[in-house]
PDB file of N, CA and C in Angstrom:
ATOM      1  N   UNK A   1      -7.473   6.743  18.388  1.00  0.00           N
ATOM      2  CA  UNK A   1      -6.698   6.470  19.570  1.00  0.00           C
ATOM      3  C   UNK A   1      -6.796   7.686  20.482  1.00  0.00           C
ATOM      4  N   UNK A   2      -6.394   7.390  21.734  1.00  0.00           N
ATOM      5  CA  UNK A   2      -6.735   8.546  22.648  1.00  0.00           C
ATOM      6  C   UNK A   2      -6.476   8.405  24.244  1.00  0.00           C
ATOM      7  N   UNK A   3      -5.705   8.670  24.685  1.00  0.00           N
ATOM      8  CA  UNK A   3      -5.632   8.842  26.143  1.00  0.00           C
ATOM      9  C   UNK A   3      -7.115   9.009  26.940  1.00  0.00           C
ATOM     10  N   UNK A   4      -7.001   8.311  27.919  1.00  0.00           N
ATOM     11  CA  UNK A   4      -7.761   8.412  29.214  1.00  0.00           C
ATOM     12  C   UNK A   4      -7.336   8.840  30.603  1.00  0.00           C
ATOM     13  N   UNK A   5      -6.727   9.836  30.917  1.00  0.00           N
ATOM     14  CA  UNK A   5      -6.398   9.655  32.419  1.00  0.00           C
ATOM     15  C   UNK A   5      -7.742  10.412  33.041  1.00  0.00           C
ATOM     16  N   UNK A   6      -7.748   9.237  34.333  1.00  0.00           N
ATOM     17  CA  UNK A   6      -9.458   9.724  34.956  1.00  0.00           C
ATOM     18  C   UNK A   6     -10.111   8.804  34.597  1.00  0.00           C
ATOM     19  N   UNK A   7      -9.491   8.274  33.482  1.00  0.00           N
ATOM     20  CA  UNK A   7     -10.730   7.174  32.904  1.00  0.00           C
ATOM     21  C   UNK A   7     -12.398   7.627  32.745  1.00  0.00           C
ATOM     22  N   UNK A   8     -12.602   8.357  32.329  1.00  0.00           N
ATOM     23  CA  UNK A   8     -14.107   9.223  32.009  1.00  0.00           C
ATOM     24  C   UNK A   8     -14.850   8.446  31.039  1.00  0.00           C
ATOM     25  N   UNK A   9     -13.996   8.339  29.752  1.00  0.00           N
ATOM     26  CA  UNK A   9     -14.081   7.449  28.630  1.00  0.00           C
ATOM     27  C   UNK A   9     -14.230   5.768  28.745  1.00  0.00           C
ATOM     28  N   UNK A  10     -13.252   5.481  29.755  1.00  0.00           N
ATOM     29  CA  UNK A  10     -13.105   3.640  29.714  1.00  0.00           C
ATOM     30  C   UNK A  10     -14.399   3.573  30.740  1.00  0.00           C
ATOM     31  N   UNK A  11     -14.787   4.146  31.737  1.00  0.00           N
ATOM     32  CA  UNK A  11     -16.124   3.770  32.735  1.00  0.00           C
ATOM     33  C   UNK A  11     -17.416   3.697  31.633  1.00  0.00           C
ATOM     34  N   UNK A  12     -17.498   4.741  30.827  1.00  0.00           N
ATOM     35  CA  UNK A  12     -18.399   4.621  30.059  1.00  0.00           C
ATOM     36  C   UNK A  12     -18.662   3.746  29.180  1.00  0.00           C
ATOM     37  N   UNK A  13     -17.125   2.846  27.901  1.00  0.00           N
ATOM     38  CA  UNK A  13     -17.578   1.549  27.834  1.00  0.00           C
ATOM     39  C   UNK A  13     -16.531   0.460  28.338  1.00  0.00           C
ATOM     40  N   UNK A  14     -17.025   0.898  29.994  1.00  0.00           N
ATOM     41  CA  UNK A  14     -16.641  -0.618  30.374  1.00  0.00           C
ATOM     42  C   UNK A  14     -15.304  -1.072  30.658  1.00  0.00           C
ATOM     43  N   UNK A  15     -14.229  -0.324  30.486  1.00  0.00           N
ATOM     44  CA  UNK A  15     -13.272  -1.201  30.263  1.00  0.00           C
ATOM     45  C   UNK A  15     -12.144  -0.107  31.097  1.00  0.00           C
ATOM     46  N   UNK A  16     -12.852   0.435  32.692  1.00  0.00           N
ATOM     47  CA  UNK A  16     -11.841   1.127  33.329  1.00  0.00           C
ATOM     48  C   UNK A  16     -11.794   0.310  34.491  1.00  0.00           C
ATOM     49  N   UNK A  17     -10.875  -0.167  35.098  1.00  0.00           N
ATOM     50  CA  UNK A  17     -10.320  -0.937  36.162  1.00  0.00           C
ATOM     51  C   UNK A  17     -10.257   0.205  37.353  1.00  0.00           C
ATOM     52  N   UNK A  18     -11.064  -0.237  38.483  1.00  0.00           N
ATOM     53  CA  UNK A  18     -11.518   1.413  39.512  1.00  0.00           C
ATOM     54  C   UNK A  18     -10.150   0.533  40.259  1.00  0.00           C
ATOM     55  N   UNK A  19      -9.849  -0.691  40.475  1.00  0.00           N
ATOM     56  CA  UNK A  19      -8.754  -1.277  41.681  1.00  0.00           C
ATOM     57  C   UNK A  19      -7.239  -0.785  40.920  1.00  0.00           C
ATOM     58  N   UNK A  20      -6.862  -0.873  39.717  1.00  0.00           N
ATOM     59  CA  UNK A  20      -5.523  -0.310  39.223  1.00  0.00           C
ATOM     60  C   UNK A  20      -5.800   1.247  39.092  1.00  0.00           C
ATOM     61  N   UNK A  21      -6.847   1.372  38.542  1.00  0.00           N
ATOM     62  CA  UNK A  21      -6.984   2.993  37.900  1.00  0.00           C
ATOM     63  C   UNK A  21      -6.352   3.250  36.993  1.00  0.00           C
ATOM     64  N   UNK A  22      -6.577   2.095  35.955  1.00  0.00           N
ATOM     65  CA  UNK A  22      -6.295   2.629  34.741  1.00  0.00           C
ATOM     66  C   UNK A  22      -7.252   1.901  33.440  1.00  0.00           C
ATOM     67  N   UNK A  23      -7.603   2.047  32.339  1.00  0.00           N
ATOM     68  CA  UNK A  23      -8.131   1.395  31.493  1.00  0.00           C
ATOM     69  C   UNK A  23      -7.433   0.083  31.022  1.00  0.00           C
ATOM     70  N   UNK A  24      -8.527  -0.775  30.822  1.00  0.00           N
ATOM     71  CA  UNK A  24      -8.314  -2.029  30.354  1.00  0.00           C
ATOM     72  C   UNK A  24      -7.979  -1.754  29.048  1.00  0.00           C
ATOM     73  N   UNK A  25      -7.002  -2.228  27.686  1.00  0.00           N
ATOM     74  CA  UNK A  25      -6.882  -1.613  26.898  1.00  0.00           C
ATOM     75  C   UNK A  25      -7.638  -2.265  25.639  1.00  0.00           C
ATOM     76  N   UNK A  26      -8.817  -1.663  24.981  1.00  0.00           N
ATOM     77  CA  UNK A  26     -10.169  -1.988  24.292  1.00  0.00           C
ATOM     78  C   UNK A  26      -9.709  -1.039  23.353  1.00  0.00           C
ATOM     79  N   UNK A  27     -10.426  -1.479  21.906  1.00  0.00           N
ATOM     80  CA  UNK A  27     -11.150  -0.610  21.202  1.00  0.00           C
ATOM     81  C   UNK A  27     -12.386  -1.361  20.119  1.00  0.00           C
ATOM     82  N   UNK A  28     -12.531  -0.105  20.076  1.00  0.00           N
ATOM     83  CA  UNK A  28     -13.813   0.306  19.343  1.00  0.00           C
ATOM     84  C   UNK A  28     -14.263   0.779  18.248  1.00  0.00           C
ATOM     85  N   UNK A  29     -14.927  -0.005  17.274  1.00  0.00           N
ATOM     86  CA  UNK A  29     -15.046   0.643  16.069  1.00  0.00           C
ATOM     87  C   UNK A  29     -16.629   1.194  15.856  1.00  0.00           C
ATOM     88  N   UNK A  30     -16.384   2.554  15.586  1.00  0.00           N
ATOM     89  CA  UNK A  30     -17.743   3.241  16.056  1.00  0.00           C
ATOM     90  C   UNK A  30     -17.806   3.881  14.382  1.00  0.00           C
ATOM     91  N   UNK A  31     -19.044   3.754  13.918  1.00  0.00           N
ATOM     92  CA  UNK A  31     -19.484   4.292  12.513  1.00  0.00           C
ATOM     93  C   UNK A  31     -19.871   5.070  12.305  1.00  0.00           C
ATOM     94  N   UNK A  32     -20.116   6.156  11.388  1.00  0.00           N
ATOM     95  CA  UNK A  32     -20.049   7.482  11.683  1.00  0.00           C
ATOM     96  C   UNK A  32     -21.548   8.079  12.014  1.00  0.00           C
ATOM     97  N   UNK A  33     -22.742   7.242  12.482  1.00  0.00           N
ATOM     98  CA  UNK A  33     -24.257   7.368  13.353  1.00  0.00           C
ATOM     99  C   UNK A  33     -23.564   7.061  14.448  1.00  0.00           C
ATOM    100  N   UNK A  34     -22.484   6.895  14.993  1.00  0.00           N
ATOM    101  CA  UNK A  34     -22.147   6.437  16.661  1.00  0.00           C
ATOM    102  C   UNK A  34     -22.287   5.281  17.073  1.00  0.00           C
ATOM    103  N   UNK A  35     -22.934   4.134  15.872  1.00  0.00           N
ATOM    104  CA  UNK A  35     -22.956   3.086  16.672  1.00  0.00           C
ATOM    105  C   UNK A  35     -21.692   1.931  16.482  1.00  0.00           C
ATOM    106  N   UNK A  36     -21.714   1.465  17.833  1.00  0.00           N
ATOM    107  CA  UNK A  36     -20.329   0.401  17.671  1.00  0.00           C
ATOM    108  C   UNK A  36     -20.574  -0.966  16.697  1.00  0.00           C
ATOM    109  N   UNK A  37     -19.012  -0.836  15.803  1.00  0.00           N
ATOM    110  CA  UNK A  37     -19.596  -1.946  15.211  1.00  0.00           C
ATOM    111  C   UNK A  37     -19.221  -2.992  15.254  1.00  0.00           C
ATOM    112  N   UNK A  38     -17.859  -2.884  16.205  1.00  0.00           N
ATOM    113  CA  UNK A  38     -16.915  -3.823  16.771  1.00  0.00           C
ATOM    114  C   UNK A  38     -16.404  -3.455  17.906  1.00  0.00           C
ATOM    115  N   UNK A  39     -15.633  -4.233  18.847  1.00  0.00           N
ATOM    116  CA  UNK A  39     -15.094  -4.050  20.086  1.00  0.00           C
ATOM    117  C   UNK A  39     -14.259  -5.182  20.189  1.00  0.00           C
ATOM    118  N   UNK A  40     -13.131  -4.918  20.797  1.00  0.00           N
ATOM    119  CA  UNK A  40     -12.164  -6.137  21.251  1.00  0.00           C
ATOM    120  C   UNK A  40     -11.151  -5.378  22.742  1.00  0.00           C
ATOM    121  N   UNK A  41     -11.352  -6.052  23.664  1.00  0.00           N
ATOM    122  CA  UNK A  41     -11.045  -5.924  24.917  1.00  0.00           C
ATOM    123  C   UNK A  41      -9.870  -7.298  25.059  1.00  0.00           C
ATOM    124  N   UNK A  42      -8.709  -6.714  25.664  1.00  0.00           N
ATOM    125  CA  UNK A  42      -8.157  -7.542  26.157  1.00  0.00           C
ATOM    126  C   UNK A  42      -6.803  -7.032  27.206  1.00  0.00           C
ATOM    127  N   UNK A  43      -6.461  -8.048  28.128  1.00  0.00           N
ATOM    128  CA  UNK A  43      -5.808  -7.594  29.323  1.00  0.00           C
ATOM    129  C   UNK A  43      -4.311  -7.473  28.491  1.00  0.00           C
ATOM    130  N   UNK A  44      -3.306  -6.339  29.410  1.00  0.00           N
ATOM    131  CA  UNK A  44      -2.000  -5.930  28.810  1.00  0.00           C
ATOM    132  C   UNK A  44      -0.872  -6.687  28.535  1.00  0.00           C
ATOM    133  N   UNK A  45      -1.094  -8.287  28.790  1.00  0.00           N
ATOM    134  CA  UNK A  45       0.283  -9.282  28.482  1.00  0.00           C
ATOM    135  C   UNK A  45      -0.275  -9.546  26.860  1.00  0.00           C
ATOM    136  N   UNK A  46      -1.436  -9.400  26.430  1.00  0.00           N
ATOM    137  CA  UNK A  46      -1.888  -9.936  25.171  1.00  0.00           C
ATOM    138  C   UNK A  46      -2.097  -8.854  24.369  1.00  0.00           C
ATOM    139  N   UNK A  47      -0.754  -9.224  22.982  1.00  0.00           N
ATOM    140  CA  UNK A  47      -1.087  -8.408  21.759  1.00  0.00           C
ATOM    141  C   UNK A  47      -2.212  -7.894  21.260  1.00  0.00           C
ATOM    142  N   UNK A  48      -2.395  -7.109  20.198  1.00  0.00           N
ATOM    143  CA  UNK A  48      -3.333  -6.919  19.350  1.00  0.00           C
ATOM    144  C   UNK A  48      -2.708  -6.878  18.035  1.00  0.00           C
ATOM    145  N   UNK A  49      -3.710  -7.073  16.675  1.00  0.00           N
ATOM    146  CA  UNK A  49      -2.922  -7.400  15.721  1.00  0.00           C
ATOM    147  C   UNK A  49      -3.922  -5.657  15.108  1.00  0.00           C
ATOM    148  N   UNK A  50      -2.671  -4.918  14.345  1.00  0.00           N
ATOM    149  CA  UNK A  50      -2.827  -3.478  13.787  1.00  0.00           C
ATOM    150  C   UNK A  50      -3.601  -3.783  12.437  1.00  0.00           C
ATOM    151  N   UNK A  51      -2.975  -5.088  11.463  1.00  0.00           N
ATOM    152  CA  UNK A  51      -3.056  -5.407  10.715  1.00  0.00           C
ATOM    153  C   UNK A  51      -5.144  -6.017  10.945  1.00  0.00           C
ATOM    154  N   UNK A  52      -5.647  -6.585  11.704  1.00  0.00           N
ATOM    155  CA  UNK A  52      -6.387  -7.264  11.480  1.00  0.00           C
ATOM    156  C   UNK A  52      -7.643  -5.923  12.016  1.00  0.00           C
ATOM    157  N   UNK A  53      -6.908  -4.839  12.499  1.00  0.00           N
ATOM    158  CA  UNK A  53      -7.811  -3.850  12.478  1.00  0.00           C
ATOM    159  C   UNK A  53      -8.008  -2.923  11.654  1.00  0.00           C
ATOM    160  N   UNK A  54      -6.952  -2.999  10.691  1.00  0.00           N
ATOM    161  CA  UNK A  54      -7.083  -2.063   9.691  1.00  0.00           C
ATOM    162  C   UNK A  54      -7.822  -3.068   8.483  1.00  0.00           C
ATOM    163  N   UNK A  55      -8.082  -4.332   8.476  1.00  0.00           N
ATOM    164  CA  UNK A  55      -9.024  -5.181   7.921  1.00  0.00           C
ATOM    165  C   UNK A  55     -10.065  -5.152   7.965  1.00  0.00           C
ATOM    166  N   UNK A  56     -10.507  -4.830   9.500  1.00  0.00           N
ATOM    167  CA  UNK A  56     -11.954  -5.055   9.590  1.00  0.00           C
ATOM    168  C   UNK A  56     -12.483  -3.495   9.645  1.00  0.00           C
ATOM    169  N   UNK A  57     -11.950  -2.568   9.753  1.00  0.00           N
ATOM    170  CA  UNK A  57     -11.982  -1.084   9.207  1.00  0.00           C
ATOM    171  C   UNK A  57     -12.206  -1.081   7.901  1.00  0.00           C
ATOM    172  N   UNK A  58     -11.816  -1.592   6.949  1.00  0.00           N
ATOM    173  CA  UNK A  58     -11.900  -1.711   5.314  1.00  0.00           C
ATOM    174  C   UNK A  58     -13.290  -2.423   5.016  1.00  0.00           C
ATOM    175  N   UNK A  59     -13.008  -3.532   6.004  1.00  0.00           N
ATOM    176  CA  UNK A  59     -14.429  -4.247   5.683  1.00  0.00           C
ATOM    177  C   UNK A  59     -15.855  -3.605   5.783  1.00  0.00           C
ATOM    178  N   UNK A  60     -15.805  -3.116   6.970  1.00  0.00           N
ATOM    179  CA  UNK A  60     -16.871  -2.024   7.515  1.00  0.00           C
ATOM    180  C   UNK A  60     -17.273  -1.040   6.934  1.00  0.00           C
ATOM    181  N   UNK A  61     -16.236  -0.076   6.319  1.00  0.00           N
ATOM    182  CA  UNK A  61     -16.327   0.648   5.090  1.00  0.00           C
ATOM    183  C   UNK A  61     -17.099  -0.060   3.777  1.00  0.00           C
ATOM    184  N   UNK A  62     -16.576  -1.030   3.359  1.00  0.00           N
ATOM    185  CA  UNK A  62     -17.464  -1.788   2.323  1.00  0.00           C
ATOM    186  C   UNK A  62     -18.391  -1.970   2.424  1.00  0.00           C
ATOM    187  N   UNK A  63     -19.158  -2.517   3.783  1.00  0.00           N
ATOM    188  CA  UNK A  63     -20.403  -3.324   3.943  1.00  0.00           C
ATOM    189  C   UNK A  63     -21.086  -1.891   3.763  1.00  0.00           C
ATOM    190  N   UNK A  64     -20.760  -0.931   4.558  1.00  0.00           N
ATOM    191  CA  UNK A  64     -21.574   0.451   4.641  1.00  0.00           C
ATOM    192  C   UNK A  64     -21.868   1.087   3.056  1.00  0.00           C
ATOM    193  N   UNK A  65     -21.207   1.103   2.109  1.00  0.00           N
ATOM    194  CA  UNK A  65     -21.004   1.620   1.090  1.00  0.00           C
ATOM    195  C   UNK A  65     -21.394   0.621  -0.113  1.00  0.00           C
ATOM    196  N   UNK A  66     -21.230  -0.551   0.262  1.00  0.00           N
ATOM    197  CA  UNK A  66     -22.220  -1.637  -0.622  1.00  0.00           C
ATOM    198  C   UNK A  66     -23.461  -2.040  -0.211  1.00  0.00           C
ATOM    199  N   UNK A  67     -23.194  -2.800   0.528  1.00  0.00           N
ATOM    200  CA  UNK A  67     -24.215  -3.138   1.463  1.00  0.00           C
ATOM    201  C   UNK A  67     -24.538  -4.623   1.604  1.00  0.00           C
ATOM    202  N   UNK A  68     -22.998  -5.041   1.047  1.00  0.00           N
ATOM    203  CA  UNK A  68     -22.433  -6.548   1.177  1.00  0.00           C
ATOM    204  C   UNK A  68     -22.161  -7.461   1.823  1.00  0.00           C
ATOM    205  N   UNK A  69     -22.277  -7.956   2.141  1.00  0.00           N
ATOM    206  CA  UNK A  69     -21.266  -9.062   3.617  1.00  0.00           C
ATOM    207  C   UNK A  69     -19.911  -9.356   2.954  1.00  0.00           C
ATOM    208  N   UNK A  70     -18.691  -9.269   4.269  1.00  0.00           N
ATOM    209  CA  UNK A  70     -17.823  -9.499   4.050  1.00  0.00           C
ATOM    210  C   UNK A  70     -17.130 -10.886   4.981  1.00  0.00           C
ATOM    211  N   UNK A  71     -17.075 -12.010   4.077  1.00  0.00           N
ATOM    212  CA  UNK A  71     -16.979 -13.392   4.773  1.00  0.00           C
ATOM    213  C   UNK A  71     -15.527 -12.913   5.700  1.00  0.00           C
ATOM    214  N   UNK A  72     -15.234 -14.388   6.663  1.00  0.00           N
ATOM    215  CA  UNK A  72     -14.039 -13.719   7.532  1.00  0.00           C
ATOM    216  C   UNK A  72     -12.941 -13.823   6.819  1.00  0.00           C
ATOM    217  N   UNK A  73     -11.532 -12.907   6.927  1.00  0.00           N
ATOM    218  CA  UNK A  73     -10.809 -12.830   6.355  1.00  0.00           C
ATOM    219  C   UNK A  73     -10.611 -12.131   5.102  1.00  0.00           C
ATOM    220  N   UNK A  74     -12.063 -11.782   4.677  1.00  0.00           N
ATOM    221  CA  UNK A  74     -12.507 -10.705   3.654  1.00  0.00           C
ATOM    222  C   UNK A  74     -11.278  -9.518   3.137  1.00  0.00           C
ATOM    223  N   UNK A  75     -10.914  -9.404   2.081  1.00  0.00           N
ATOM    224  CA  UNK A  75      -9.466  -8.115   2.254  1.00  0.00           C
ATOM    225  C   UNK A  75     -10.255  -7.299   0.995  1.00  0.00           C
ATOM    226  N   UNK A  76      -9.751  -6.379   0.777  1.00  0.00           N
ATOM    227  CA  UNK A  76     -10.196  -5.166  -0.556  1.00  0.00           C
ATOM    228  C   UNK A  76      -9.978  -5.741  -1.756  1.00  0.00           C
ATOM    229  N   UNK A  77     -10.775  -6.043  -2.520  1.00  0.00           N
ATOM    230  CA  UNK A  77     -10.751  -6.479  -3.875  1.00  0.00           C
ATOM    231  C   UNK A  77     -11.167  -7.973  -3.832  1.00  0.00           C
ATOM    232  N   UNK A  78     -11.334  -8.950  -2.935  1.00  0.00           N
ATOM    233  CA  UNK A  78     -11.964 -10.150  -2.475  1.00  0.00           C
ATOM    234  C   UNK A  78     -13.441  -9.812  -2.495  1.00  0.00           C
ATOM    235  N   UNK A  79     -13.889 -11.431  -2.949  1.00  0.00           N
ATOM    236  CA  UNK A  79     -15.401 -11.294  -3.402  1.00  0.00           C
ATOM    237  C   UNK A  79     -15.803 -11.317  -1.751  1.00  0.00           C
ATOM    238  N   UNK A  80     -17.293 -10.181  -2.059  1.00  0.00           N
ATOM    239  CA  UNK A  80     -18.087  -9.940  -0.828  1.00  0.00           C
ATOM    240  C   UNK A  80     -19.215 -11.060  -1.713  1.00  0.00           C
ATOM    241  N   UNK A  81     -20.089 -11.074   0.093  1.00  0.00           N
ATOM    242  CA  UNK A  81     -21.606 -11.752  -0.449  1.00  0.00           C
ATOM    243  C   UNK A  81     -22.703 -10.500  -0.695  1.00  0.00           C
ATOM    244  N   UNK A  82     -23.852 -10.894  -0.945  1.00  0.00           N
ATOM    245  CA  UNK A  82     -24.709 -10.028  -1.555  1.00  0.00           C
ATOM    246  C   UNK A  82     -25.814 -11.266  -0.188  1.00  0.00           C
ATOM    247  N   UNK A  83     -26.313  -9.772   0.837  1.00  0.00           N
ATOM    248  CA  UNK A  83     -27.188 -10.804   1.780  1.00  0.00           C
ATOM    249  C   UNK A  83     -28.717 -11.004   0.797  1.00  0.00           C
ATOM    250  N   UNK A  84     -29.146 -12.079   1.492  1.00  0.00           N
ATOM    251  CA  UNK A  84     -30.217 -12.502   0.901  1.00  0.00           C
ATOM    252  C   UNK A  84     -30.909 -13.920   0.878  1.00  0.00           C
ATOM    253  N   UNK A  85     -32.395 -13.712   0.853  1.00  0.00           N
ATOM    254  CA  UNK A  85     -32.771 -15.878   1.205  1.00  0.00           C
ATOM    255  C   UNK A  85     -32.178 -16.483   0.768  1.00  0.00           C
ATOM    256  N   UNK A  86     -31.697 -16.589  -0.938  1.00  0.00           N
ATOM    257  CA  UNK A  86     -31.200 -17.526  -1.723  1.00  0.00           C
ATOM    258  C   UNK A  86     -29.575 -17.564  -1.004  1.00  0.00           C
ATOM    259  N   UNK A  87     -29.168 -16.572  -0.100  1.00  0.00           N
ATOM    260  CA  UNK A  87     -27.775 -17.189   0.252  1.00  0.00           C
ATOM    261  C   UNK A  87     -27.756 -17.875   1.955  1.00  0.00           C
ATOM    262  N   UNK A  88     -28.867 -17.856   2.205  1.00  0.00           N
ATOM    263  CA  UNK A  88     -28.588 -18.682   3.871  1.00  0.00           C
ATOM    264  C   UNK A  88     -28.961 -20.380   3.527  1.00  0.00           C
ATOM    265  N   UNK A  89     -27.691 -20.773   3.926  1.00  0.00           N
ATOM    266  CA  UNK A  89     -27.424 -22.245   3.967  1.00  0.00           C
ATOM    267  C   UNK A  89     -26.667 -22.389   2.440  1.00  0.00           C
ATOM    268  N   UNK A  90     -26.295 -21.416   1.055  1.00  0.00           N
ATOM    269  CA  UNK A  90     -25.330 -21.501   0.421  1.00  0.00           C
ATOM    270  C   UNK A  90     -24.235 -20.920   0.453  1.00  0.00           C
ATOM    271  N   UNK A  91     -23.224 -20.011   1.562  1.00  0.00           N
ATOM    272  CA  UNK A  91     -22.434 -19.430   1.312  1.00  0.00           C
ATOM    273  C   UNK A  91     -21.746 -20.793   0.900  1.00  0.00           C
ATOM    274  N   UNK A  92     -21.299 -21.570   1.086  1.00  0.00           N
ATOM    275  CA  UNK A  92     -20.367 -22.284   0.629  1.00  0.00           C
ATOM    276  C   UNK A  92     -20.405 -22.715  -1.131  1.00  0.00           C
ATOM    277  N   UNK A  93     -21.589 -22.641  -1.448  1.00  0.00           N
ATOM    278  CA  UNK A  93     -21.724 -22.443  -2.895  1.00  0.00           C
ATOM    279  C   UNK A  93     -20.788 -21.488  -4.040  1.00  0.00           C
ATOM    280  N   UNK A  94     -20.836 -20.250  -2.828  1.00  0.00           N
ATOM    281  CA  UNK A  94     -20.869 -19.199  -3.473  1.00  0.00           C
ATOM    282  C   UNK A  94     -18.948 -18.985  -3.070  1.00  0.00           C
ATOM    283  N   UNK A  95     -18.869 -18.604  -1.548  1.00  0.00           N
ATOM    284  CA  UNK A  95     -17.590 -18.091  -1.298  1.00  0.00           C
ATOM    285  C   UNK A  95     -16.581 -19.576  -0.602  1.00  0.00           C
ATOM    286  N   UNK A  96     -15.888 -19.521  -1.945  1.00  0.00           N
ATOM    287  CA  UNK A  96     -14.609 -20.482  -1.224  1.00  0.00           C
ATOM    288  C   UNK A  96     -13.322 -20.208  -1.322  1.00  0.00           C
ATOM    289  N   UNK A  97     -12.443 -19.816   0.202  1.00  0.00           N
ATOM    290  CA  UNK A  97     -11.524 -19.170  -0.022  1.00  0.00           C
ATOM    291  C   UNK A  97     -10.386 -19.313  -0.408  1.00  0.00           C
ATOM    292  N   UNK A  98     -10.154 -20.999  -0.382  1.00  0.00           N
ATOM    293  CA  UNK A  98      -9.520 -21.100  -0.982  1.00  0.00           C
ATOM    294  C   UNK A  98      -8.757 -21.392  -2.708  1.00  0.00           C
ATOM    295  N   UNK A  99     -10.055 -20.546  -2.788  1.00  0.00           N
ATOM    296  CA  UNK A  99      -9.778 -20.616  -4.732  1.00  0.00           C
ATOM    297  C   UNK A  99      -9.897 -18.668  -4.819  1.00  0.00           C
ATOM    298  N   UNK A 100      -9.542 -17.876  -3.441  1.00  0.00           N
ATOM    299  CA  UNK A 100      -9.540 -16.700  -3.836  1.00  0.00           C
ATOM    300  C   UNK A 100      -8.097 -16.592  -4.461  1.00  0.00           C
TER     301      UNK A 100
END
């Protein structure tokens, strides 16, 4: 998290409003090579959920450190996939969530 005044940061990705002058309020999940691995932008009457970012933070961590897919809704200790030919056109074989 981090303040912008000047907006230096939000022009760069995108999300500084030059007519209010202030940032649109975005973030960004950046991995530790710099690249983004998520983004969610949205205008200031609409929540954000803390919970569903500290999810997909966990998830991201996993995929990086396994090298797994994590289906949606994926939480810590929930089965990941293992990518691969034999799994395109079976995830449903494999991950069903509601027998997690």
């Amino acid at each position: 998290m981090l303040s912008d005044s000047g907006g230096r940061i939000g022009r760069v990705y995108g999300v500084y409003d030059e007519e209010s002058g202030v940032d649109i309020r975005g973030r960004f999940l950046i991995d530790p090579d710099g690249v983004i691995q998520a983004m969610e932008v949205v205008t200031p009457p609409v929540g954000r959920s803390v919970v569903e970012l500290i999810r997909q933070i966990n998830a991201f961590q996993h995929v990086r450190k396994t090298g797994e897919a994590t289906p949606s809704g994926w939480q810590p200790g929930k089965i990941a996939l293992k990518p691969g030919p034999d799994l395109v056109g079976n995830v449903w074989k494999v991950w069903k969530p509601d027998m997690e």
